[in-house]
N, C-alpha and C. Protein backbone atom coordinates (compact mmCIF):
# COMPACT_ATOMS: atom_id res chain seq x y z
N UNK A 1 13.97 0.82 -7.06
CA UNK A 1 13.69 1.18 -5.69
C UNK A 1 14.91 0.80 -4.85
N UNK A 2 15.25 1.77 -3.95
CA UNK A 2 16.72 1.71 -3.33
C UNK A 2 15.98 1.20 -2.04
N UNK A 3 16.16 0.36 -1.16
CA UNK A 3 16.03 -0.13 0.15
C UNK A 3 17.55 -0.43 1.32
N UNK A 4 16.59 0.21 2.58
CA UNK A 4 18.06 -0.12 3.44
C UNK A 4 18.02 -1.14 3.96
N UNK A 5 19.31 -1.58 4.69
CA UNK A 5 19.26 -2.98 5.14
C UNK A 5 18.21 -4.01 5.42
N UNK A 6 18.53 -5.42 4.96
CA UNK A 6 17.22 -5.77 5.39
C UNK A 6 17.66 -6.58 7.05
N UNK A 7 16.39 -6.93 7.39
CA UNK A 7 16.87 -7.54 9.20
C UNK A 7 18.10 -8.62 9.15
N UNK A 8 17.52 -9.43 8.33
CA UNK A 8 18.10 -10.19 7.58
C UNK A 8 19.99 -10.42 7.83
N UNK A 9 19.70 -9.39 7.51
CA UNK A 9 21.33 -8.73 7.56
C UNK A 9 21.67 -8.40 9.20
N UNK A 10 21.03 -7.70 9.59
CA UNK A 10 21.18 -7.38 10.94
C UNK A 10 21.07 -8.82 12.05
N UNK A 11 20.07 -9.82 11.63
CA UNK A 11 19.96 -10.96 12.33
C UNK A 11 21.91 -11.29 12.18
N UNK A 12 21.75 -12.11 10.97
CA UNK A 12 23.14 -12.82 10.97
C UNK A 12 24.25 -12.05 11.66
N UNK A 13 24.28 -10.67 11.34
CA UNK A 13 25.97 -10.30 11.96
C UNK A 13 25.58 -10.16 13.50
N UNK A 14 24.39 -9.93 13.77
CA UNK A 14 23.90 -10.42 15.68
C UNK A 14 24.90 -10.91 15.83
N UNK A 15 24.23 -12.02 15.20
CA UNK A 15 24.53 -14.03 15.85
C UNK A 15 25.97 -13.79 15.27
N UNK A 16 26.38 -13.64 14.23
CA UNK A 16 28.36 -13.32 14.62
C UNK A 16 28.51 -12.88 15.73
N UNK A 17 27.76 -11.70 15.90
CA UNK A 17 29.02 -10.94 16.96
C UNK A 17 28.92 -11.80 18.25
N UNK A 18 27.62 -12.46 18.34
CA UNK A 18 27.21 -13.01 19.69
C UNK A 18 28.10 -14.02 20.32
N UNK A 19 28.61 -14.83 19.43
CA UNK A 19 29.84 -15.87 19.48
C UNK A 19 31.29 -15.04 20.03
N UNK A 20 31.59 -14.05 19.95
CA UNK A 20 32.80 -13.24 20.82
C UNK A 20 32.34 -13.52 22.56
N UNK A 21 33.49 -14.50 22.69
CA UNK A 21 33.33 -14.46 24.17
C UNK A 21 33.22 -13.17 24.95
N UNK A 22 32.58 -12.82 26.01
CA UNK A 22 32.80 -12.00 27.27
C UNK A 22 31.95 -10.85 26.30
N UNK A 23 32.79 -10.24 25.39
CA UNK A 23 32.40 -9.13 24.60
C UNK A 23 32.65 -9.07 23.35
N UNK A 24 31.76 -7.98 22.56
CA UNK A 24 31.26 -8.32 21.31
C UNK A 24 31.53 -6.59 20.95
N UNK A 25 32.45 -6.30 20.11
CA UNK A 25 32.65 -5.03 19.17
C UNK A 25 32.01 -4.84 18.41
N UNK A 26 31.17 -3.36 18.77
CA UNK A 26 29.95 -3.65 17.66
C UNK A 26 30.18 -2.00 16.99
N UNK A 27 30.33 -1.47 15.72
CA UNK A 27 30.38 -0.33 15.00
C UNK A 27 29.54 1.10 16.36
N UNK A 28 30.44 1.55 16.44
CA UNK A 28 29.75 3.42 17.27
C UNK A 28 29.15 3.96 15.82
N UNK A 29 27.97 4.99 16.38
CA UNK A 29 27.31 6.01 15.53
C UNK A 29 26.70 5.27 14.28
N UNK A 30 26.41 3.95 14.43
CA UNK A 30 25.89 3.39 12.74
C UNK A 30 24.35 3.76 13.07
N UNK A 31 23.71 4.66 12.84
CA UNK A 31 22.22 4.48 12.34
C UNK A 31 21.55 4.33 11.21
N UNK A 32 20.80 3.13 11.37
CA UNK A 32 19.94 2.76 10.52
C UNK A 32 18.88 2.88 10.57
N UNK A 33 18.06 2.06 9.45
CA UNK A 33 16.41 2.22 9.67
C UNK A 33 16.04 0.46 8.82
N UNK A 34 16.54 -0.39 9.30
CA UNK A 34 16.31 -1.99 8.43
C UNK A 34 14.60 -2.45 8.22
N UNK A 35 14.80 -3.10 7.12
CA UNK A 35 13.24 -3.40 6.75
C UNK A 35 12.97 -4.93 6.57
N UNK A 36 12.57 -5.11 6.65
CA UNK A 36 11.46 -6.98 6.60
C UNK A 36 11.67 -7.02 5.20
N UNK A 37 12.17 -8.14 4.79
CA UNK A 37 12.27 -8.21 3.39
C UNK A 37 11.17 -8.87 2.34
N UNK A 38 10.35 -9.60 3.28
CA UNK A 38 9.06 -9.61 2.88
C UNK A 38 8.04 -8.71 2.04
N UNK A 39 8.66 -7.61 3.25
CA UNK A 39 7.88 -6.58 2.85
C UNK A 39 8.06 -5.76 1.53
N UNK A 40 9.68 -5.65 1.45
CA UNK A 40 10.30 -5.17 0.57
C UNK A 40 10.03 -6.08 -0.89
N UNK A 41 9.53 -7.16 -0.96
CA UNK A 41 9.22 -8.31 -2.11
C UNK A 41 7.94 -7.75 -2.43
N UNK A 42 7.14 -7.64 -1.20
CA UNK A 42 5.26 -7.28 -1.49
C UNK A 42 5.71 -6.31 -2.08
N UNK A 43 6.40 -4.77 -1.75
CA UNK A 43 6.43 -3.69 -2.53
C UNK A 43 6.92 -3.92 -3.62
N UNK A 44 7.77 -4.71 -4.34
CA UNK A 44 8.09 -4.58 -5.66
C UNK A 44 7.68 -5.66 -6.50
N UNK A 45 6.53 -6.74 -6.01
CA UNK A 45 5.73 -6.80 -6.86
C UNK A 45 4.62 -5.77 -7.24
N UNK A 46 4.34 -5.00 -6.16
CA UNK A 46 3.47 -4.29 -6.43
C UNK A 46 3.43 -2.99 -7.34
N UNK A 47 4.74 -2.43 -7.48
CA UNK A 47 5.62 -1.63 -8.38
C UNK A 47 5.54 -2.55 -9.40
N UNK A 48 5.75 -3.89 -9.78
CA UNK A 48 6.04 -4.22 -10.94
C UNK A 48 4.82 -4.92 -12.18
N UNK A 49 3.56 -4.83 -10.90
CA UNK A 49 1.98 -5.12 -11.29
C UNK A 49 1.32 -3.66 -11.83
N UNK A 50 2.34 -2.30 -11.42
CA UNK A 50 1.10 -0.90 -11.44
C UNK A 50 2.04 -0.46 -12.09
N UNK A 51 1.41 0.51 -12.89
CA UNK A 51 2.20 1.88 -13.55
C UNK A 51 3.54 2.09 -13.23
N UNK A 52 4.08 2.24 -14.58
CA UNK A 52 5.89 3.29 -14.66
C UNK A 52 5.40 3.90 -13.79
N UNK A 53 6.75 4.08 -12.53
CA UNK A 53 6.95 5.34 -11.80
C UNK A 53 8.09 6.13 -12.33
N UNK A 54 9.18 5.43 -13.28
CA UNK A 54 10.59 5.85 -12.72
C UNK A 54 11.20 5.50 -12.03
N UNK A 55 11.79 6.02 -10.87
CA UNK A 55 12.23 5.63 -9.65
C UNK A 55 11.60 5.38 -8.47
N UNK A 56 11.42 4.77 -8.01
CA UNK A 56 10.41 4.32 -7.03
C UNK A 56 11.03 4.94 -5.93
N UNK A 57 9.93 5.74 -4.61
CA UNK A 57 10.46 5.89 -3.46
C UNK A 57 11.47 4.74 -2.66
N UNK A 58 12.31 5.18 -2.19
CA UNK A 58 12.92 3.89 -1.44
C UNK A 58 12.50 3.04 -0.21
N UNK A 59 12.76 2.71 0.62
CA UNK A 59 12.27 1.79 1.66
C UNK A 59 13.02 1.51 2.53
N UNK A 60 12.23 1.78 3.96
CA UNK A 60 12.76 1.52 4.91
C UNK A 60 11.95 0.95 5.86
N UNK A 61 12.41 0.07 6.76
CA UNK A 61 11.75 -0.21 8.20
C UNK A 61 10.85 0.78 8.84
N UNK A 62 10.08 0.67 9.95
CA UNK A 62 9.42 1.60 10.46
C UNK A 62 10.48 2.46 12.00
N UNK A 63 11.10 1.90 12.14
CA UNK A 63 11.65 2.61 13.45
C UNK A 63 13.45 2.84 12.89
N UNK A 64 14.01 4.04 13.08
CA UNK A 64 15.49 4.12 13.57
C UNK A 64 16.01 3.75 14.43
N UNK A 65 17.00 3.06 14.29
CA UNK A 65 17.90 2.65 15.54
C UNK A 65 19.44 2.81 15.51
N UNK A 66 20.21 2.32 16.62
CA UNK A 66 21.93 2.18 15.92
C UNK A 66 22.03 0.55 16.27
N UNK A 67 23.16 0.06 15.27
CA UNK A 67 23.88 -1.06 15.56
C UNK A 67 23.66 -1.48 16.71
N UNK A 68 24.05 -1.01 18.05
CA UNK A 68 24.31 -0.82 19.12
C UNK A 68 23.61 -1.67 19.95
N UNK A 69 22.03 -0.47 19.58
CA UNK A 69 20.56 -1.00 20.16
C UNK A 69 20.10 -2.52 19.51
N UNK A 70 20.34 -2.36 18.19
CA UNK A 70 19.66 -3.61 17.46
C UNK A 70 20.47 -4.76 18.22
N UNK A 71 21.68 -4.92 18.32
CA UNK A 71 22.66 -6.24 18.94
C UNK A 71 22.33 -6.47 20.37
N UNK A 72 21.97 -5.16 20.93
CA UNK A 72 21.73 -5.33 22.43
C UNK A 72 19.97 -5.91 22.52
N UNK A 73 19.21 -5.80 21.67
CA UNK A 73 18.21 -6.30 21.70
C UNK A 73 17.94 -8.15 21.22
N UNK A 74 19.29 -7.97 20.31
CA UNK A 74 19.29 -9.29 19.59
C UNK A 74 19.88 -10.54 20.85
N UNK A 75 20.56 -9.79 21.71
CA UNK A 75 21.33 -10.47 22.86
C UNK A 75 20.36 -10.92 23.73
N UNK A 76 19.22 -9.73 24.60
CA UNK A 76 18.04 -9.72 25.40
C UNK A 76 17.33 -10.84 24.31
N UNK A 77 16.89 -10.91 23.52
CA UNK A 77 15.86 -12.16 22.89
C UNK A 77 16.70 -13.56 23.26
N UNK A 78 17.82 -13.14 23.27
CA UNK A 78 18.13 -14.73 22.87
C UNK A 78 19.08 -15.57 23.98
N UNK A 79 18.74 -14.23 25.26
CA UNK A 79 19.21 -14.78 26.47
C UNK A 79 20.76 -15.16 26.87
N UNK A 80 21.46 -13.98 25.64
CA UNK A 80 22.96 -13.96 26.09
C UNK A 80 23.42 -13.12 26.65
N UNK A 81 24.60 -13.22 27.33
CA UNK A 81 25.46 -11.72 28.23
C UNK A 81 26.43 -11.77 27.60
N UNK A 82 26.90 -10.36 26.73
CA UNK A 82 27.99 -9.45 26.26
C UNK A 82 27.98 -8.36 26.63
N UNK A 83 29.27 -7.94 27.23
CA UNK A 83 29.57 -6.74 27.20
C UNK A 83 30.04 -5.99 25.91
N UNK A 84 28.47 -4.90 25.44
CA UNK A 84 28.87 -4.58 24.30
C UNK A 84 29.80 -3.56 24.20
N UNK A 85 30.63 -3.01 23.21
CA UNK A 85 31.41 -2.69 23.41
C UNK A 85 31.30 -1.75 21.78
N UNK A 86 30.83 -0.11 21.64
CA UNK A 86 31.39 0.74 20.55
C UNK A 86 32.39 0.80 20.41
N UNK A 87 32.38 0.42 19.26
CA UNK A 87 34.55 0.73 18.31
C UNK A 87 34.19 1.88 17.34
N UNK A 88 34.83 2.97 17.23
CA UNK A 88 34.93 3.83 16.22
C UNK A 88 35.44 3.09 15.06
N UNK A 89 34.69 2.95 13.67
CA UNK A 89 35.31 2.13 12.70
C UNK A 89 35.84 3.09 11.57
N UNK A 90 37.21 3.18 11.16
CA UNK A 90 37.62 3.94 10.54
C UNK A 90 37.32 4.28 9.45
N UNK A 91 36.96 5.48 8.60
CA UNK A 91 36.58 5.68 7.45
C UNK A 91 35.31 5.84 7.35
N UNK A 92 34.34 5.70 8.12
CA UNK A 92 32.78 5.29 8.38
C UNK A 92 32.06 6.77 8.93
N UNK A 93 32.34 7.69 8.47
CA UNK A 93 32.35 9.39 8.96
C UNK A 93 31.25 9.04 8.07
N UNK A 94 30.80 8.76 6.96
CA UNK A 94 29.74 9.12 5.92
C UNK A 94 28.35 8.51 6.97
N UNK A 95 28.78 7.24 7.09
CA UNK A 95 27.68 6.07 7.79
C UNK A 95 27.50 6.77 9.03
N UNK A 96 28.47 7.43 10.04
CA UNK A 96 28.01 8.06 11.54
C UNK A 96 27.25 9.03 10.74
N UNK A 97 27.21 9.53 10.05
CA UNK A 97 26.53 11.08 9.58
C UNK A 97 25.15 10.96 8.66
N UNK A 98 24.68 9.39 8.66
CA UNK A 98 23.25 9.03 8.56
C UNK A 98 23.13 8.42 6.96
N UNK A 99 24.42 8.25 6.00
CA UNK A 99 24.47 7.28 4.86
C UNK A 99 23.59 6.21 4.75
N UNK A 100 23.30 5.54 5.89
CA UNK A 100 22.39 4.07 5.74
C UNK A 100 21.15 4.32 5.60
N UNK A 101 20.93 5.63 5.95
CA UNK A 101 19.35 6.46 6.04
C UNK A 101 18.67 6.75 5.12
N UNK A 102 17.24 6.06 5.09
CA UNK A 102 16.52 6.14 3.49
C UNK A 102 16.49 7.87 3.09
N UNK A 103 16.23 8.42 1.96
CA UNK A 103 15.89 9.73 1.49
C UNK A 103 14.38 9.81 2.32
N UNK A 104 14.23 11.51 2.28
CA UNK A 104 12.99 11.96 2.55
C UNK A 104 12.00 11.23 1.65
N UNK A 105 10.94 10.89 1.89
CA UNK A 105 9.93 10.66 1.13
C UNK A 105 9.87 9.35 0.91
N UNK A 106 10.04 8.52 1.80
CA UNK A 106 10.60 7.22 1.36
C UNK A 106 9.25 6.38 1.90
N UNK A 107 8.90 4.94 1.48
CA UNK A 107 8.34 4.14 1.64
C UNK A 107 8.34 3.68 3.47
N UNK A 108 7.57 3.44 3.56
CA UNK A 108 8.10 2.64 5.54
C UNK A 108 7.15 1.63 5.18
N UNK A 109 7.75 0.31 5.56
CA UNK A 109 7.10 -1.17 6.01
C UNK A 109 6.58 -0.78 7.27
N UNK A 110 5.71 -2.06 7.66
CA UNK A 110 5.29 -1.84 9.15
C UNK A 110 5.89 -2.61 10.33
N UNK A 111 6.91 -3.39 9.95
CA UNK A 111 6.68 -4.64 10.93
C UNK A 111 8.28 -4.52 11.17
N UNK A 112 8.08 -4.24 12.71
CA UNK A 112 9.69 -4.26 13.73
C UNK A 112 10.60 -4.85 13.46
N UNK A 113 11.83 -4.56 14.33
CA UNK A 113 12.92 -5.17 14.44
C UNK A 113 12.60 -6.28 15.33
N UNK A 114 11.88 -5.59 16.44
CA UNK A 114 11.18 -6.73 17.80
C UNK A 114 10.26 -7.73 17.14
N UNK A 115 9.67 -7.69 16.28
CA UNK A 115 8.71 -8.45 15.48
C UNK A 115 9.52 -9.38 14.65
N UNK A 116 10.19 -9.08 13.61
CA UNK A 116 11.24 -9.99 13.01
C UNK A 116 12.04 -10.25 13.57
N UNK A 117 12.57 -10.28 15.11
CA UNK A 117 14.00 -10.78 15.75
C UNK A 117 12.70 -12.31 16.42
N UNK A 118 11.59 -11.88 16.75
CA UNK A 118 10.98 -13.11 17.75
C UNK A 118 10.47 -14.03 16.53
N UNK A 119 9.83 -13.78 15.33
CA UNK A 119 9.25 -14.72 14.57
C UNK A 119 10.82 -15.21 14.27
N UNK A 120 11.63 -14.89 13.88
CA UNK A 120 12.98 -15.99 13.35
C UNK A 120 13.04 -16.74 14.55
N UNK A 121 13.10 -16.23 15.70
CA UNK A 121 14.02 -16.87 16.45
C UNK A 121 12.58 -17.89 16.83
N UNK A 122 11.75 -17.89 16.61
CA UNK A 122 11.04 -18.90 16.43
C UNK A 122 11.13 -20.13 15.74
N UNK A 123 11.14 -19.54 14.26
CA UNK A 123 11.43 -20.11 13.05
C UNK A 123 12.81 -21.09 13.74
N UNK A 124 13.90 -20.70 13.81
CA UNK A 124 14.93 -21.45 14.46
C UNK A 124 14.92 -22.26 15.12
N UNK A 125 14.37 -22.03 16.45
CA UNK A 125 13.81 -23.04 17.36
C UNK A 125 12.90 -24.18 16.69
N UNK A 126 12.30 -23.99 16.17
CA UNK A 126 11.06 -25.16 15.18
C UNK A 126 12.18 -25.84 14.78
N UNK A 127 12.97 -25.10 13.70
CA UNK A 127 13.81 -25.79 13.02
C UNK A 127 15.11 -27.14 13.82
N UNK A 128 15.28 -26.04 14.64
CA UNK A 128 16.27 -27.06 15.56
C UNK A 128 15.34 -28.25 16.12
N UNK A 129 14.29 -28.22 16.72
CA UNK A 129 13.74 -28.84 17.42
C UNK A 129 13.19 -30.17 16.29
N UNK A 130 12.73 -30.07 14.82
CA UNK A 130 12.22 -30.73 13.90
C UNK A 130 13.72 -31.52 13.73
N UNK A 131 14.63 -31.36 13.66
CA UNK A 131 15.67 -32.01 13.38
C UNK A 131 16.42 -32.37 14.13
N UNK A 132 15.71 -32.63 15.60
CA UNK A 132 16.40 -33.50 16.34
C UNK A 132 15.48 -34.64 16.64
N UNK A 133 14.15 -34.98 16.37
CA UNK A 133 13.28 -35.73 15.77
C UNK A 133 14.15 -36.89 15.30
């Protein structure tokens, strides 16, 4: 089973880009569709409890978005100001033209980008807060 990004991925390079003072260069035209990796674990135990398929449909998140939106949302949660800033990234004609994008027929998880950006940044906060205890 082929799966696209997980948040996972999208969390951490956030929080990179978020550390660029003033402004933060973030990839033009990247659309994706990122998935909860949770979810992506439930599905392939569950593939690996039921019947040969072959190839398993692939997997994706429930909503499309670009880079763009996801960083500018990751910024709004977490109460920073960047001026974001699209860079055309060279060579990346395949990825503007929808490469990161699951195949037709593909699996969808249920649970957001908005949903997994607030439970981490929860998770974080606990964490910071338990270890200053």
């Amino acid at each position: 089973m082929r799966v696209t990004q997980f948040y996972d991925y999208c969390f951490d390079n956030s929080r990179r880009l978020s550390r660029f003072p003033v402004l933060a260069p973030v990839p033009a035209g990247f659309t994706v569709q990122p998935v909860d990796p949770d979810e992506v674990a439930a599905r392939l135990v569950e593939l690996a409890l039921g019947e040969p398929l072959g190839r398993a449909p692939d997997m994706a998140g429930p909503q499309v978005s670009s880079w763009v939106d996801l960083f500018r949302s990751y910024l709004n949660a977490t109460h920073r100001h960047r001026w974001v800033v699209p860079v055309r990234v060279p060579g990346s004609k395949a990825v503007r033209d929808g490469a990161l994008l699951p195949s037709k027929g593909h699996t969808v998880g249920t649970k957001t980008w908005d949903q997994f950006l607030s439970a981490r940044l929860r998770e974080t906060s606990a964490g910071a807060t338990a270890g200053s205890v």
